[in-house]
Every structure is written in structure tokens, then in C-alpha cells.
Protein backbone atom coordinates (compact mmCIF):
# COMPACT_ATOMS: atom_id res chain seq x y z
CA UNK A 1 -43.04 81.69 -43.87
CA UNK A 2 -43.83 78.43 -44.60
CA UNK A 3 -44.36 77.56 -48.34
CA UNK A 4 -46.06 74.31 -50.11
CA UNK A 5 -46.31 73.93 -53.87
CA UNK A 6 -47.02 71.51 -56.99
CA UNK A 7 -46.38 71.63 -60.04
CA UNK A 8 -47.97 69.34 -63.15
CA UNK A 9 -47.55 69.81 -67.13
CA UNK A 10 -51.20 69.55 -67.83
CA UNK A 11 -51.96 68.94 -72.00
CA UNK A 12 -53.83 72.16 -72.95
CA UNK A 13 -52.39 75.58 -73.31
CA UNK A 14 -52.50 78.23 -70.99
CA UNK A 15 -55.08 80.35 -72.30
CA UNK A 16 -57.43 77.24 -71.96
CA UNK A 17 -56.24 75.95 -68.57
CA UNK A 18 -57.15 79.88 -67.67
CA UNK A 19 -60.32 79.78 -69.25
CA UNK A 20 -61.30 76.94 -67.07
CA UNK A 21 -60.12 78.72 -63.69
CA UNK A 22 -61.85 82.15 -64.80
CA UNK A 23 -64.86 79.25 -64.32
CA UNK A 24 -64.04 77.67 -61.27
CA UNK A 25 -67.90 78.03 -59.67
CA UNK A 26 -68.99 75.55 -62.53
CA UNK A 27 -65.60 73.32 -61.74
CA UNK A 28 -64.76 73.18 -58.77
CA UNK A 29 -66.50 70.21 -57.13
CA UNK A 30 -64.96 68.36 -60.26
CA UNK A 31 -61.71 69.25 -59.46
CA UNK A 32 -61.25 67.75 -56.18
CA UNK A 33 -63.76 65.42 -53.90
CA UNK A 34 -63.04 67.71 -51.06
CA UNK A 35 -64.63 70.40 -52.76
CA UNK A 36 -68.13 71.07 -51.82
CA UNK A 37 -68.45 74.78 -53.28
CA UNK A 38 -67.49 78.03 -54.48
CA UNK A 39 -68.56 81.45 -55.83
CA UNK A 40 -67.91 84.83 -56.81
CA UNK A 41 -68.86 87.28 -53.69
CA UNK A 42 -67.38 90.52 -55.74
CA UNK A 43 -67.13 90.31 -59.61
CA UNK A 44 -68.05 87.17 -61.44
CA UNK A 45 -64.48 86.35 -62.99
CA UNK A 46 -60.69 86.66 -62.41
CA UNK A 47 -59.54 90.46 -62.17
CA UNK A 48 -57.49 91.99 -59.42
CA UNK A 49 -59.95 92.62 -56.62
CA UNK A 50 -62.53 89.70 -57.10
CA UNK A 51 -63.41 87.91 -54.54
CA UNK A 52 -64.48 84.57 -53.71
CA UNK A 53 -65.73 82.29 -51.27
CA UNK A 54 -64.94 77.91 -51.11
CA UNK A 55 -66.00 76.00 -49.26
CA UNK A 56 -64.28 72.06 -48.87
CA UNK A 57 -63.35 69.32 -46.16
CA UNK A 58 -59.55 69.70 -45.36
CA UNK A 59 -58.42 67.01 -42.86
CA UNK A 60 -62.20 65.73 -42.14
CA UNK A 61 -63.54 69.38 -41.33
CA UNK A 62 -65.32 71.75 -43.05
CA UNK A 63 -63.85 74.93 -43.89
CA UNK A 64 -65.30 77.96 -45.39
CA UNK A 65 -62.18 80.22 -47.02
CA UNK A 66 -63.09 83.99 -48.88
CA UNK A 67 -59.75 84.82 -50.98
CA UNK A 68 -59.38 87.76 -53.05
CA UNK A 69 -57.69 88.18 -56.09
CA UNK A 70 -54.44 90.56 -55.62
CA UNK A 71 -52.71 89.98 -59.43
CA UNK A 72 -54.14 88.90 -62.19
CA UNK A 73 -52.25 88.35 -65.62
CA UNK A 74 -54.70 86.31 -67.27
CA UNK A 75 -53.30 83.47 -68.99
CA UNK A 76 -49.92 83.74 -66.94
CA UNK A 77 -50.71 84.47 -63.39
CA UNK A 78 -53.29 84.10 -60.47
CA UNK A 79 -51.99 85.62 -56.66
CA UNK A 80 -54.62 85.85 -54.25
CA UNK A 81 -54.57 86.65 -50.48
CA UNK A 82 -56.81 85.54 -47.25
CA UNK A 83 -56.97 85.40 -43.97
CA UNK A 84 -53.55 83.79 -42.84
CA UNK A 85 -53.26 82.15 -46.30
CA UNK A 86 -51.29 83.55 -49.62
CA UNK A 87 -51.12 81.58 -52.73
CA UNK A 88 -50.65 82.26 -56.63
CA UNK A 89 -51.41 79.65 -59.92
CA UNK A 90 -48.96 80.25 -62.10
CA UNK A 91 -49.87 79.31 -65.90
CA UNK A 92 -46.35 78.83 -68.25
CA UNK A 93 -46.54 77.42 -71.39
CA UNK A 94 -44.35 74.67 -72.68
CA UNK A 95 -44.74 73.02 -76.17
CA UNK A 96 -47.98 72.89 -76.53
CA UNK A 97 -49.01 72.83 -72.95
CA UNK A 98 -48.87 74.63 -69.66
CA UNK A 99 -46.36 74.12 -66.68
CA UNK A 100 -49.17 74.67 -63.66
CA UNK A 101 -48.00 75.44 -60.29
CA UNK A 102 -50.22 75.43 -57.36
CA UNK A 103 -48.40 78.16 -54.53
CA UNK A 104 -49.38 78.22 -50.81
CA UNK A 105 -47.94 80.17 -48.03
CA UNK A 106 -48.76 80.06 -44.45
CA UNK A 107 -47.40 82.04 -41.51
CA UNK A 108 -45.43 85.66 -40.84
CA UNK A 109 -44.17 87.53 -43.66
CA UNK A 110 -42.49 89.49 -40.78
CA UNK A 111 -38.92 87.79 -40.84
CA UNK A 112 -38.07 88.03 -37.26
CA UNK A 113 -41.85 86.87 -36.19
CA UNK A 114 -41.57 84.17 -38.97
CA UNK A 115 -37.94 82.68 -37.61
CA UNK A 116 -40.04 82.20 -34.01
CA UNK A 117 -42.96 81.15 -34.93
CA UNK A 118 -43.14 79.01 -37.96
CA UNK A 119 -40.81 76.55 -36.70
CA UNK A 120 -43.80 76.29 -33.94
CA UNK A 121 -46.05 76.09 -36.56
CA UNK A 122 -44.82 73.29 -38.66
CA UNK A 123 -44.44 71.47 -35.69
CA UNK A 124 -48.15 72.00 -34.37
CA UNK A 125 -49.22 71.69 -37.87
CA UNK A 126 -47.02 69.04 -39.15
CA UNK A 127 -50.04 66.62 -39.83
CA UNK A 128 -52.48 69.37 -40.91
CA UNK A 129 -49.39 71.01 -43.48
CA UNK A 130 -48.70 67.19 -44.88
CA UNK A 131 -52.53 66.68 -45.79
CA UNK A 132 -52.81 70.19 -47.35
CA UNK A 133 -49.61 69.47 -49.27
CA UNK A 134 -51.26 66.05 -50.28
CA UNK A 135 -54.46 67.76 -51.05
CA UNK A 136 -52.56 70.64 -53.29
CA UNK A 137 -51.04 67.17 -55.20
CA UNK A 138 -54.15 65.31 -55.88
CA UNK A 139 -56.01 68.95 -57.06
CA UNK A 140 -52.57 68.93 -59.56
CA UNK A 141 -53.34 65.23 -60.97
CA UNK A 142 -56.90 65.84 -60.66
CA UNK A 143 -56.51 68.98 -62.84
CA UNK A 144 -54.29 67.33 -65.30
CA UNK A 145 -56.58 64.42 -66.13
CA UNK A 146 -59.38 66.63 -66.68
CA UNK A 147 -57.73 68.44 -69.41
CA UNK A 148 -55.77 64.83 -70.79
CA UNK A 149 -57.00 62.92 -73.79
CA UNK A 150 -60.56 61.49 -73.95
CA UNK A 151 -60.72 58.14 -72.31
CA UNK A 152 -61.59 55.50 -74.57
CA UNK A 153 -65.47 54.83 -74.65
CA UNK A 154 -65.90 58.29 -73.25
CA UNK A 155 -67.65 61.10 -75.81
């Protein structure tokens, strides 16, 4: 299994940080330039079993992805599964703020199929794994800043 992952202490509490992913259609081109669009193709908000469908430019390509949400703890947690891809948001508040942590895995769950073949994989994919672990960092900062403190001249 191969695992990427960021974490960022972003100035909001959880429950609004939440509110903001329950939203992501309306957000998500602001949350990353990469981003070009997404929706909800079962439910229209987080709950166990929605599904939806982004669409963004990883590595100069476009790619079209359709996860589905597998646990939802609103406020706390976000898993969600697609094809070849796992990945959870976790929410955690600290002081008056949230501890947000971005979770990707790639590859076999199967141990003995993982042990042959994502050594392969992060070899093949070495370039391809270091931009999506890039990309996972900027969405982190990106996401930060757009919950930080009003920039000066800005309403």
C-alpha cells in the first residue's frame, strides 16, 4: 500500500472547515487551480454512500475521478473509496482550530500482492506519486488561507 498525506492547522473550527467540504461543488475550483469541477452524482451532501464526481489536471492531464463516501462523522471524519484510490479528511480540533489531514492510498490492500507490486509501483510512479503528494500540499495551504484572517484591503 502506498500512503501520501498532509496535514495543516487551518484557523476555523471543525464544524466550519466541515461545513465548507459538505459544499465542495461551490468550492472546489477555489481550492486548487487544478481543479476544474465537481458534483454530487448520488445525494447532494456528505453521508455514507454519496457519491461524487471531480474532475482536475494532475501532472498536465485531465482526469475525471467518481469517489464515494464510505464513513462519514461529520465534523470529525471523511473516508471515501474509488477506483484504485482510498483516502479520508480527517477534521480534529485544536484550540480554537482544526488539525486537517488530507489521506491518500494507492495500491493492494492484499499484503502479499502489495509487498510485489508497490515497490513496482513507486518506482513506475515515482514522478506521478511526487506531484500528487505536491498537489495534496498546495490543496493543504490553499485550504488554510482560505479560512485565515481577511487580507488587509479585502472585505
Amino acid at each position: 500500500m502506498i500512503r501520501l498525506h498532509d496535514t495543516v492547522h487551518i484557523e476555523a473550527p471543525p464544524e466550519r472547515v466541515w461545513a465548507w467540504l459538505d459544499g465542495l461543488p461551490r468550492h472546489y475550483r477555489d481550492w486548487h487551480p487544478a481543479h476544474v469541477d465537481c458534483r454530487y452524482v448520488r445525494e447532494n451532501h456528505l453521508t455514507t454512500g454519496a457519491v461524487l464526481q471531480l474532475d482536475e489536471r494532475l501532472h498536465g492531464k485531465p482526469h475525471s475521478l467518481t469517489l464515494r463516501a464510505d464513513v462519514v462523522v461529520p465534523g470529525q471524519l471523511l473516508r471515501y473509496s474509488g477506483r484504485g484510490v482510498r483516502g479520508a479528511f480527517i477534521l480534529e480540533p485544536v484550540g480554537n482550530g482544526t488539525r486537517f489531514t488530507a489521506q491518500l492510498e494507492l495500491g493492494s490492500r492484499l499484503p502479499m500482492i502489495g509487498r510485489l507490486l508497490d515497490p513496482v509501483l513507486r518506482r513506475l510512479l515515482a514522478q506521478r506519486l511526487s506531484d500528487i503528494q505536491e498537489h495534496m500540499r498546495e490543496e493543504s495551504q490553499n485550504l488554510k488561507h482560505l479560512f485565515g484572517p481577511p487580507r488587509s484591503g479585502s472585505r
